[in-house]
Protein backbone atom coordinates (compact mmCIF):
# COMPACT_ATOMS: atom_id res chain seq x y z
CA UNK A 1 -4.19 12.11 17.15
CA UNK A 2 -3.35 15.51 18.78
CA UNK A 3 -5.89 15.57 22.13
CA UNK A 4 -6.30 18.67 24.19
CA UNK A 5 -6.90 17.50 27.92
CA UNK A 6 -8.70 19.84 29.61
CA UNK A 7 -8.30 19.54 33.95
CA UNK A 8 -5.97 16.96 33.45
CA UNK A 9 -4.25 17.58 37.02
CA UNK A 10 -7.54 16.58 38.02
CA UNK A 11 -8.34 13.13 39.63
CA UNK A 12 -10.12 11.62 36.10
CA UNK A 13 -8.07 13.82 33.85
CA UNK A 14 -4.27 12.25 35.43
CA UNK A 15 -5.41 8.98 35.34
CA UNK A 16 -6.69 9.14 31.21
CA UNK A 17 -4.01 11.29 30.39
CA UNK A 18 -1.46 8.39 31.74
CA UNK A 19 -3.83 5.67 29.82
CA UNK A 20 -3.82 7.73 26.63
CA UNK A 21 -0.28 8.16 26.62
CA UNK A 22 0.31 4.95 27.44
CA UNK A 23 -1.92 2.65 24.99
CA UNK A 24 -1.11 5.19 22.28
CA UNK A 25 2.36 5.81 21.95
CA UNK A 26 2.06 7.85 19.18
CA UNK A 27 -0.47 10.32 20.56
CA UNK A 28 0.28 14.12 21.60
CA UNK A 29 -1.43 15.70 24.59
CA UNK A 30 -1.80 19.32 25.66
CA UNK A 31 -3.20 19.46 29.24
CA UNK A 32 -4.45 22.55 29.87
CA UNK A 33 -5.26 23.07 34.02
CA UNK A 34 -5.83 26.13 36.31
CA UNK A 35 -4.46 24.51 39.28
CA UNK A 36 -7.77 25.38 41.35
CA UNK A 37 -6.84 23.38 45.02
CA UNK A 38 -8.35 20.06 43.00
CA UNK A 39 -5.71 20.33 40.67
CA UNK A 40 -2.55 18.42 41.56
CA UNK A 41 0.47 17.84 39.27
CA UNK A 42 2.39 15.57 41.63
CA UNK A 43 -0.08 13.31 40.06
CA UNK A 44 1.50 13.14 36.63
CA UNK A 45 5.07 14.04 37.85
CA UNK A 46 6.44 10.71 36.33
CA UNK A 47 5.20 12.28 32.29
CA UNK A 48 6.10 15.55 32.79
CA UNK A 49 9.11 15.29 30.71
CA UNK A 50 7.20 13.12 28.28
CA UNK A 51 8.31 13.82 24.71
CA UNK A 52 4.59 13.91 23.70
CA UNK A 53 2.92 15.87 26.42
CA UNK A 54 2.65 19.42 27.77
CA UNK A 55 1.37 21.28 30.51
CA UNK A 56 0.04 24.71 30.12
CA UNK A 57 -1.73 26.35 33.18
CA UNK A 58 -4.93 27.98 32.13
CA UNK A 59 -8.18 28.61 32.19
CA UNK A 60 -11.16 27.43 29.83
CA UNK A 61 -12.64 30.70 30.09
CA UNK A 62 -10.33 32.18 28.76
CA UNK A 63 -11.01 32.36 24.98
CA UNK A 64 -7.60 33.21 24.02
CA UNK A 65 -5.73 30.49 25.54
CA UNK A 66 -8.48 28.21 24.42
CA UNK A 67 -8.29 29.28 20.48
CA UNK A 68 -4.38 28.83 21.01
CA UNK A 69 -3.95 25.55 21.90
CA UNK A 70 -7.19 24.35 20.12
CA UNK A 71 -5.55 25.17 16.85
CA UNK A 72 -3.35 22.64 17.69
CA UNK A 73 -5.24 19.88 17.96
CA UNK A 74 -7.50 17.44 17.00
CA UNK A 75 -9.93 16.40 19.66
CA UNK A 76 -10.89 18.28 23.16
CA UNK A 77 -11.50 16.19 25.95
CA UNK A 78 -13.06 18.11 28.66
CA UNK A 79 -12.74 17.17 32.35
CA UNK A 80 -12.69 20.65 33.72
CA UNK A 81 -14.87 21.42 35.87
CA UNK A 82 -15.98 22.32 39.26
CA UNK A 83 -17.53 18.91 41.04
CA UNK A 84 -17.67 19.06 45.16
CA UNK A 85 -21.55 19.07 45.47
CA UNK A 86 -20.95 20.86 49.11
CA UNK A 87 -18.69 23.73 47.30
CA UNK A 88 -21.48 24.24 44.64
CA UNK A 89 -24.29 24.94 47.95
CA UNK A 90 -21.85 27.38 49.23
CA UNK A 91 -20.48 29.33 45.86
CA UNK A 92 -22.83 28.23 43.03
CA UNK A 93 -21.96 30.91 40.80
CA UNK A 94 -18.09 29.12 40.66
CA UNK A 95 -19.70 26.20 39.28
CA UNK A 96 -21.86 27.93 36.78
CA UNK A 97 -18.87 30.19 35.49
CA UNK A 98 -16.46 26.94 34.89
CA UNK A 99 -19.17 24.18 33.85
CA UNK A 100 -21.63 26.02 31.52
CA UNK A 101 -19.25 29.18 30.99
CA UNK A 102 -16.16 27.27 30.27
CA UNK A 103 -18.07 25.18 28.35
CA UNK A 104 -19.69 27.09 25.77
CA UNK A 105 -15.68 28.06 25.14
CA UNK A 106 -14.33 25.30 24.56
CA UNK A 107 -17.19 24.29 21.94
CA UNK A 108 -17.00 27.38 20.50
CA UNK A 109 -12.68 26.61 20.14
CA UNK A 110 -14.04 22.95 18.83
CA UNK A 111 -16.13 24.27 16.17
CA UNK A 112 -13.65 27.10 14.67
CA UNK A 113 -11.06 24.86 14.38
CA UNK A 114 -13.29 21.66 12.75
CA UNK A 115 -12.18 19.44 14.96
CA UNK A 116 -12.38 15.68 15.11
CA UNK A 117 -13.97 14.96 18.49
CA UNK A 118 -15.13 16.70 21.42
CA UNK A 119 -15.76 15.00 24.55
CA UNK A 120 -17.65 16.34 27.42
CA UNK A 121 -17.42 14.30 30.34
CA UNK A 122 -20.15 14.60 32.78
CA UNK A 123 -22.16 12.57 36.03
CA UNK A 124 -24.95 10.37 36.53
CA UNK A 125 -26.18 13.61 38.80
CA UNK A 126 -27.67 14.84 35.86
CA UNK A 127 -30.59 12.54 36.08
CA UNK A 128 -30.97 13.49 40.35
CA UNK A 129 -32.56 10.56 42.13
CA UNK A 130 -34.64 7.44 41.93
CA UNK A 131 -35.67 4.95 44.18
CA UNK A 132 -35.61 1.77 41.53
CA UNK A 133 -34.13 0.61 38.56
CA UNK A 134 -31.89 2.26 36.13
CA UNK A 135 -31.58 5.52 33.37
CA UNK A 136 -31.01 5.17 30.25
CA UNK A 137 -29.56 7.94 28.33
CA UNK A 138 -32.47 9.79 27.23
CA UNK A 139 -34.37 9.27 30.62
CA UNK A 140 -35.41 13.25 31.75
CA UNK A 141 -32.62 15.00 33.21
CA UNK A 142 -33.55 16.23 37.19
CA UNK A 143 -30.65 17.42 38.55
CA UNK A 144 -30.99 18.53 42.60
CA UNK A 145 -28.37 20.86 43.40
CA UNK A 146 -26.22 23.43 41.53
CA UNK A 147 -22.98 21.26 40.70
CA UNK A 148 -25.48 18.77 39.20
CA UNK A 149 -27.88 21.46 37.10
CA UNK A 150 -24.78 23.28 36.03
CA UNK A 151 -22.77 19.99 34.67
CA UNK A 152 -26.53 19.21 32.93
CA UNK A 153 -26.44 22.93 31.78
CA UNK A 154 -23.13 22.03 29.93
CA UNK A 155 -24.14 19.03 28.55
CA UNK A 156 -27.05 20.14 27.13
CA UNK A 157 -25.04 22.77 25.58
CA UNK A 158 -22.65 20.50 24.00
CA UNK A 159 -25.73 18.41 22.58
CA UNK A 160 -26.72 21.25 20.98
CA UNK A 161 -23.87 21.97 19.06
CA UNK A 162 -23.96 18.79 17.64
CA UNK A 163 -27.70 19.52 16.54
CA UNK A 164 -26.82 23.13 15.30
CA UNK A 165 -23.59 22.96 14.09
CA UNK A 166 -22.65 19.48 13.01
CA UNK A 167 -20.01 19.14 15.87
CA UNK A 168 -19.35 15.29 16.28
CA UNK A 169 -19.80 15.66 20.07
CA UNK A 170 -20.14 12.68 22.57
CA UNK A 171 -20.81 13.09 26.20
CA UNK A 172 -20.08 10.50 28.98
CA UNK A 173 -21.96 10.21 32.51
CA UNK A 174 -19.80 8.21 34.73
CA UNK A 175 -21.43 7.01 38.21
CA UNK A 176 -18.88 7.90 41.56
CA UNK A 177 -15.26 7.05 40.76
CA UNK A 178 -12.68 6.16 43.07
CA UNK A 179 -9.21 5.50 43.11
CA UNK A 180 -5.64 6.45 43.82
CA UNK A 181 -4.89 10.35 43.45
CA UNK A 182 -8.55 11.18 44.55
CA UNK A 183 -8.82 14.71 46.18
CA UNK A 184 -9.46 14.09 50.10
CA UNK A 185 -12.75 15.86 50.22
CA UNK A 186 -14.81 12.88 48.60
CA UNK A 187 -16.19 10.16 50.22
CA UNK A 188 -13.60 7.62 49.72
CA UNK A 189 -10.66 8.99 50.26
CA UNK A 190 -12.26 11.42 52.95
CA UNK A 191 -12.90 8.04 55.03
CA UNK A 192 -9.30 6.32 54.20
CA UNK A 193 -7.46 9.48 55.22
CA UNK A 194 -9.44 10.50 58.36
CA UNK A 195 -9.15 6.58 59.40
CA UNK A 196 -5.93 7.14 59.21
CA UNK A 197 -5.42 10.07 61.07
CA UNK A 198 -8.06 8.27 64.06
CA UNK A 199 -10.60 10.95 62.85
CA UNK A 200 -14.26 10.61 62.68
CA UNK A 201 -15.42 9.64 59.33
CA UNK A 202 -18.85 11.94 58.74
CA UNK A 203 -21.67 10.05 57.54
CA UNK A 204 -24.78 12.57 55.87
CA UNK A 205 -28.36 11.49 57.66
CA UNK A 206 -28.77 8.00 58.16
CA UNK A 207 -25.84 6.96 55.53
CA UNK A 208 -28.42 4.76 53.78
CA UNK A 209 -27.59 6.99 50.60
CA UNK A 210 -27.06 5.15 47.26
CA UNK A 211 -24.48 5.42 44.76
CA UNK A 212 -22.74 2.96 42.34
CA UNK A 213 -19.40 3.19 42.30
CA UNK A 214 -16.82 3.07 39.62
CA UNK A 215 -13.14 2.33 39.66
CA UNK A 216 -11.09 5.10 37.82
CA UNK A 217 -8.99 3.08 35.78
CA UNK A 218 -12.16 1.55 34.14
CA UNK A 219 -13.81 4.78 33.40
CA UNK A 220 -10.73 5.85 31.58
CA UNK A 221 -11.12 3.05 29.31
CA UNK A 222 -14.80 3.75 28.79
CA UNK A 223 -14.12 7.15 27.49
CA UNK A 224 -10.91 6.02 25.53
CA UNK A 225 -13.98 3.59 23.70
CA UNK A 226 -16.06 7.04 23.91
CA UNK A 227 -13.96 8.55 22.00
CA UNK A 228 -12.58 6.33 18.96
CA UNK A 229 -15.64 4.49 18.76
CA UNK A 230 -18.54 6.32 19.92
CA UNK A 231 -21.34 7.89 17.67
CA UNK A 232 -21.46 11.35 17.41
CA UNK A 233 -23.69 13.75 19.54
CA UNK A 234 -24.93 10.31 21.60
CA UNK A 235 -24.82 10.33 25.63
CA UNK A 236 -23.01 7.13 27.43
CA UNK A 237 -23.54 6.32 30.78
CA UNK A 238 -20.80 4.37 32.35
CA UNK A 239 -21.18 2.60 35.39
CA UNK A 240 -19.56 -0.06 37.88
CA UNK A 241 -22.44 -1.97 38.63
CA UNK A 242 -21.41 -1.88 42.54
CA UNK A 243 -24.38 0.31 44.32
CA UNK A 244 -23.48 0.43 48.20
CA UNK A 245 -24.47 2.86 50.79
CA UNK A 246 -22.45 5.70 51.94
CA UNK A 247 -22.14 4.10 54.90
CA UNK A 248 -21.27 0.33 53.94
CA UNK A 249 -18.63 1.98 52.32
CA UNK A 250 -17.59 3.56 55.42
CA UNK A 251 -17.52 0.12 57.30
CA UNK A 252 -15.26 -1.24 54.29
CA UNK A 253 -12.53 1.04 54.95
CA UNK A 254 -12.66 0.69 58.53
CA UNK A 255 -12.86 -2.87 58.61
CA UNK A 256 -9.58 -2.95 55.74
CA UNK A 257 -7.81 -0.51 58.32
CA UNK A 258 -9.14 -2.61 61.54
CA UNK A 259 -10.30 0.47 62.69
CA UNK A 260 -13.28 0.94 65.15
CA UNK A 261 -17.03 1.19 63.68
CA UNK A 262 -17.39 3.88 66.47
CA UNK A 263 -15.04 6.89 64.07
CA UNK A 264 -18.68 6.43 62.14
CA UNK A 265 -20.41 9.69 63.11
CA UNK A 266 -23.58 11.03 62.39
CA UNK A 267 -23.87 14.61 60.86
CA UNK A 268 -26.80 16.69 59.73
CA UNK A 269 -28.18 15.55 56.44
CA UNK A 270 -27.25 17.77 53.33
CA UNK A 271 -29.14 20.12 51.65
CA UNK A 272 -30.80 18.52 48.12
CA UNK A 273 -29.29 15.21 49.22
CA UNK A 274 -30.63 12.72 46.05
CA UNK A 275 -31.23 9.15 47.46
CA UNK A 276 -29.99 7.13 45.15
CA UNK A 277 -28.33 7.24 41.79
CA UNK A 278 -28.56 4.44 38.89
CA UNK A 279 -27.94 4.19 35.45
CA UNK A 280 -27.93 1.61 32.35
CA UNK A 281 -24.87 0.99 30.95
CA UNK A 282 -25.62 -1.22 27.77
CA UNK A 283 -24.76 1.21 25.05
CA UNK A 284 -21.24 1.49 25.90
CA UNK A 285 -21.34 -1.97 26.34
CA UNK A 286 -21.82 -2.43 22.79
CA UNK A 287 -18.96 -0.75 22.09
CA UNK A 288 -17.10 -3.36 23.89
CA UNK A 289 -16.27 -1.89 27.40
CA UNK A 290 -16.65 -4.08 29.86
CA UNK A 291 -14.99 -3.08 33.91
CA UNK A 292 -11.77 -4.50 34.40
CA UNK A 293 -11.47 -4.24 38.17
CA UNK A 294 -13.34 -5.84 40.98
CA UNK A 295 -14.70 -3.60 43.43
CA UNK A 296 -13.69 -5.04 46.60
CA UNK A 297 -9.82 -5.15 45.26
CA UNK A 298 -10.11 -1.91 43.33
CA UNK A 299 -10.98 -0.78 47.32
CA UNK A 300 -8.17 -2.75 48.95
CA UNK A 301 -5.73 -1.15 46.42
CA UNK A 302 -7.22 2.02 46.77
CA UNK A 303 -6.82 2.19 50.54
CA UNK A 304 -3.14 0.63 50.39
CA UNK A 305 -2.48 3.35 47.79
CA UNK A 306 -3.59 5.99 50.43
CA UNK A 307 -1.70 4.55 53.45
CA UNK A 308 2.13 4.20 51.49
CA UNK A 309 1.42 7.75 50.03
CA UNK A 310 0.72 9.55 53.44
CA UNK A 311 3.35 12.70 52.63
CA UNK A 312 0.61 13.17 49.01
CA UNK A 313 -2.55 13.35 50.89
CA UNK A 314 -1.49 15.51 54.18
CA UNK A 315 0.14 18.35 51.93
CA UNK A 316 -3.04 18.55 50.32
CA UNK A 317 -5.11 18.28 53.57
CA UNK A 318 -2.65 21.53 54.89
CA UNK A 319 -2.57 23.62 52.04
CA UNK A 320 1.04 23.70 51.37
CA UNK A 321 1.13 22.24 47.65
CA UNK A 322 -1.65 25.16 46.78
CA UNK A 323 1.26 27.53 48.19
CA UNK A 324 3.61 25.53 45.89
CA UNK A 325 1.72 25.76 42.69
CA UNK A 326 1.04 29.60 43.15
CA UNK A 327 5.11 30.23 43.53
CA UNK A 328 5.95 27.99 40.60
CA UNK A 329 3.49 29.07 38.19
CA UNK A 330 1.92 32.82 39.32
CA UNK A 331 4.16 34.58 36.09
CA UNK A 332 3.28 31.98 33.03
């Protein structure tokens, strides 16, 4: 199989790419990446001379590059996409361009070139909140702020090129990963690396906000089941089954660091802040995926992957590997 990875120097995208490569020897991947300040190809340094991978800096809305290395493959995976919920309340319009923009290209690429698969990988977000129980897939989608309605906007897009067109199109809404490699503006690694520093670790509102998380390791295998197994133009959540508060989650970290409770602070609540997210992962249970990893050691790993790889997260905390990226690659 010949996959086109799309934002695979992304924190998801690395960590499948590396799976795919590695449970299927024989596979070929393009990864296809813009290098936005998410992007980070220190992450996959130890492939990039991989006989059957290749890195092309790009971006999916740009038709031309698309149609190139589409006729080249198979299957699109698509990971690309703007995701910091904070960015989206500031510059919406950047989320809408890449998620429903870049989108529509990349289908369009899928569909000209018959491929195989396409795989859209999106949130739980879509649904927005709920105080009890869980979502299935076809539970009303709600979303609460722009990152959320424009990842929604893209699936539903990619659903209906399945109805339209015949595309054998799967989508996958993954609850909150974490993990090593994880871009030090989300929660987890926001806490580990401020810890570190003896920063305070900001807490929204009361912190009593809900999500379930998901190691990234086992979400890579859910979509690997996604995509050899899964039927086409069908929605699978994928979840961890480990709901904690934001600010539990905090106390972890601290506690595994035996750091002071008193870094917790306090800040002003965010804007469209959604309560609590929860969804029911039994259909891609039936495909056989079952999580791997245990959340409190996934955690402990996690954290001892961000204290040994101190030199990875502070470049990307200053700036300088964004400087790095834009020397190395502002020509191709």
């Amino acid at each position: 199989m010949r996959l086109l990875v799309t934002g695979g120097a992304g924190f998801i995208g690395s960590h499948f790419i590396r799976h795919i490569l590695t449970s299927y020897p024989t596979y070929t991947i393009i990864n296809l990446d813009k290098l936005t300040y998410a992007g980070n190809l220190e992450t996959l340094a130890d492939i990039q001379s991989h006989s059957q991978y290749e890195f092309v800096r790009g971006d999916i809305c740009d038709a031309a590059v698309v149609n190139r290395l589409a006729s080249q493959v198979d299957v699109i995976v698509n990971f690309a996409a703007e995701t910091h919920v904070d960015r989206s309340i500031v510059k919406p319009g950047d989320f809408i361009h890449i998620n429903v923009q870049g989108t529509y290209v990349l289908l369009e690429a899928a569909k000209k070139y018959h491929h195989r698969r396409y795989v859209q990988i999106s949130t739980d977000e879509v649904y927005g909140s709920l105080t009890q129980g869980v979502l299935l897939e076809d539970a009303p989608l709600r979303p609460s702020n722009p990152y959320a309605a424009s990842k929604a906007s893209g699936d539903l897009l990619t659903l209906a090129y399945f109805t339209t067109f015949g595309l054998p199109v799967l989508v996958t809404r993954s609850t909150n990963n974490f993990g090593p490699n994880q871009y030090p503006e989300k929660l987890i690694p926001l806490c580990i690396t401020n810890a570190l520093e003896g920063k305070s670790l900001p807490i929204y509102g009361d912190g009593l906000h809900v999500r379930d998380w998901l190691y990234v390791l086992d979400n890579c295998r859910a979509i690997d089941l996604v995509l050899h197994t899964g039927e086409a133009g069908a929605i699978y959540n994928i979840c961890g089954g480990n709901e904690r508060t934001n600010i539990a989650i905090a106390r972890l970290i601290l506690r595994e660091l035996r750091q002071p409770e008193t870094l917790i602070r306090h800040v002003n609540d965010r804007a469209g802040h959604d309560r609590r997210y929860a969804v029911n992962g039994d259909r891609v249970a039936r495909l056989g995926y079952r999580a791997a990893f245990r959340f409190e050691e996934s955690l402990r790993e996690t954290v001892s992957w961000y204290v040994e790889h101190t030199d990875w997260w502070r470049r990307i905390k200053s700036g300088a590997f964004q400087h790095y990226y834009q020397q190395q690659y502002q020509d191709r």
